[in-house]
C-alpha atoms as a PDB file:
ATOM      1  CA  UNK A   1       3.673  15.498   1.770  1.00  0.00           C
ATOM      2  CA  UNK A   2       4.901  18.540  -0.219  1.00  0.00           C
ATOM      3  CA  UNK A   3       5.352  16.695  -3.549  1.00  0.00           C
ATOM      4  CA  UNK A   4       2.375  16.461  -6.420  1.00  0.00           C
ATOM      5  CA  UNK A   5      -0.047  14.092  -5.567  1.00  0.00           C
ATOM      6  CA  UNK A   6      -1.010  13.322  -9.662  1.00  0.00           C
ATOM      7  CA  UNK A   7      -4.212  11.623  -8.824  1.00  0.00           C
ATOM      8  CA  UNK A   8      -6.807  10.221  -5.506  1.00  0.00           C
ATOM      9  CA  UNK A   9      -5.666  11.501  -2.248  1.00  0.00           C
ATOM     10  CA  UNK A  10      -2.500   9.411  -1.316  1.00  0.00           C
ATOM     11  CA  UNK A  11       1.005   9.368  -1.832  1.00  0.00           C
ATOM     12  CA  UNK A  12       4.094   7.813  -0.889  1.00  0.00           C
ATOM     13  CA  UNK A  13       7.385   9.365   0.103  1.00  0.00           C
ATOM     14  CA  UNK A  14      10.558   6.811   0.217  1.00  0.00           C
ATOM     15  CA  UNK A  15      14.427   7.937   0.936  1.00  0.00           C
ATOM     16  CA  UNK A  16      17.091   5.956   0.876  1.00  0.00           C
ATOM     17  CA  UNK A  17      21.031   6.279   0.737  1.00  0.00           C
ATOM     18  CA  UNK A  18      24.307   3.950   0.910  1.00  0.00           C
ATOM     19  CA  UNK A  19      22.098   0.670  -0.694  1.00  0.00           C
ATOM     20  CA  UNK A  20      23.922  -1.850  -1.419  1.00  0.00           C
ATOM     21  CA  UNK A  21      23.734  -3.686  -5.135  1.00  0.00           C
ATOM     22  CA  UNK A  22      21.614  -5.815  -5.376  1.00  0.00           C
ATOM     23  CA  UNK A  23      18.888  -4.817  -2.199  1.00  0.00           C
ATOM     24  CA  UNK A  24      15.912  -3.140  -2.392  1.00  0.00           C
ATOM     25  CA  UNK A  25      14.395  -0.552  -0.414  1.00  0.00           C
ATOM     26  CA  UNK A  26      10.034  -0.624  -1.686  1.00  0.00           C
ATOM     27  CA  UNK A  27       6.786   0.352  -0.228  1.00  0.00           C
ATOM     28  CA  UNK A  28       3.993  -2.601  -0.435  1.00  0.00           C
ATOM     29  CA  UNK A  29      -0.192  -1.935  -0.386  1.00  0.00           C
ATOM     30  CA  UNK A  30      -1.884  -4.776   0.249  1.00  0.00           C
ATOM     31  CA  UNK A  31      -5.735  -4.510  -1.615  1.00  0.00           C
ATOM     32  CA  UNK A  32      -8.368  -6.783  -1.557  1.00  0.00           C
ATOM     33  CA  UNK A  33     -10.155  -7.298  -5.391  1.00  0.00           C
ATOM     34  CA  UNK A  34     -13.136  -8.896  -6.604  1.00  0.00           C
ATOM     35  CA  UNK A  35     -12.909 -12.131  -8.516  1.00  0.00           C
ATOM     36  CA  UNK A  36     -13.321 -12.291 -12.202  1.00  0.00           C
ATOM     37  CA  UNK A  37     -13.086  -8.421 -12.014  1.00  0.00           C
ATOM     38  CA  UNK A  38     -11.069  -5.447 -13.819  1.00  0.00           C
ATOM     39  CA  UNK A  39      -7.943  -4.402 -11.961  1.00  0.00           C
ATOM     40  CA  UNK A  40      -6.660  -1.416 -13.164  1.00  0.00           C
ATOM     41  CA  UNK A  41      -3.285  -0.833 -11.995  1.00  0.00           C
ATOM     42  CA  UNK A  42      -1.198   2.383 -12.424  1.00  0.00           C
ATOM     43  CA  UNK A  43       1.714   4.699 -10.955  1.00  0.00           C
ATOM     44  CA  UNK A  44       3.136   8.273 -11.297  1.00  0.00           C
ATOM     45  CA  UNK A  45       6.935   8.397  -9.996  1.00  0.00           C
ATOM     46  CA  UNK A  46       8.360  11.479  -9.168  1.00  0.00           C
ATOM     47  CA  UNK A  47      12.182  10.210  -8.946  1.00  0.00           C
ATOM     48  CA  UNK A  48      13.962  13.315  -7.523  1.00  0.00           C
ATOM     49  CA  UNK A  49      17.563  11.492  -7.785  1.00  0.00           C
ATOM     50  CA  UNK A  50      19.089   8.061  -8.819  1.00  0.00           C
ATOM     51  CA  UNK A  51      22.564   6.467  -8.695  1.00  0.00           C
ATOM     52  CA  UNK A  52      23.123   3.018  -9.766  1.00  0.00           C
ATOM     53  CA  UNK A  53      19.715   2.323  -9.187  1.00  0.00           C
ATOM     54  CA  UNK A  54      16.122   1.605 -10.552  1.00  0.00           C
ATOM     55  CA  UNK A  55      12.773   1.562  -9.805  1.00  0.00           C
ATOM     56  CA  UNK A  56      10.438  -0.589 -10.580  1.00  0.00           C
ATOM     57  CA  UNK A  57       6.413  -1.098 -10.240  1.00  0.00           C
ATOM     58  CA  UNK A  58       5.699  -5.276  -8.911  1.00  0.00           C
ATOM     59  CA  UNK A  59       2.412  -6.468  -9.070  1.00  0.00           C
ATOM     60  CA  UNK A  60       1.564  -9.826  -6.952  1.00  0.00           C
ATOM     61  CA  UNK A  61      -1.421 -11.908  -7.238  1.00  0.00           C
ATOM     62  CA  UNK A  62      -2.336 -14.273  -4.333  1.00  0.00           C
ATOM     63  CA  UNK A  63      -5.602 -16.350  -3.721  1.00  0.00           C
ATOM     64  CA  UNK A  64      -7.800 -16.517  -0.256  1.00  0.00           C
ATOM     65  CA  UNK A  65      -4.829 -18.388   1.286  1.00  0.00           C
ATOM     66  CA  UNK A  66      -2.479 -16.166   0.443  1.00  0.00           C
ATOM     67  CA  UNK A  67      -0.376 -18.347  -2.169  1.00  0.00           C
ATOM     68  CA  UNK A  68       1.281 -16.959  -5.324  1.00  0.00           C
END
C-alpha cells in the first residue's frame, strides 16, 4: 500500500464508485479482547475523495456466543 500507514504495521485500502444512497461499502476486523479489560479503540482516515457520502468508524460488542 503506497498511502501513510500513521501507526502499527497495517492498513486498509477501500474504493468504491456509483453507491447507491443509502448502502454501504466497509471493511470489518474481527478481534478477540479480554474481559473486564481496556479497549482502546482508534482510526486515522486518509479520505482521498467524497461525494454524497460519509464515513464512519462502528464499534460492535458481542459475547462468547456471538450476540450483540
Amino acid at each position: 500500500m503506497d498511502l501513510p500507514v500513521y501507526e502499527g504495521n497495517r492498513s486498509f485500502n477501500l474504493s468504491a464508485w456509483w453507491i447507491k444512497q443509502y448502502d454501504i461499502r466497509g471493511i470489518h476486523q474481527i478481534v478477540k479482547i479480554q474481559p473486564n479489560k481496556m479497549l482502546k479503540v482508534k482510526t486515522a482516515v486518509n479520505v482521498q475523495s467524497l461525494y454524497k457520502s460519509k464515513v464512519q468508524l462502528y464499534v460492535d460488542y458481542y459475547n462468547a456466543t456471538g450476540h450483540y
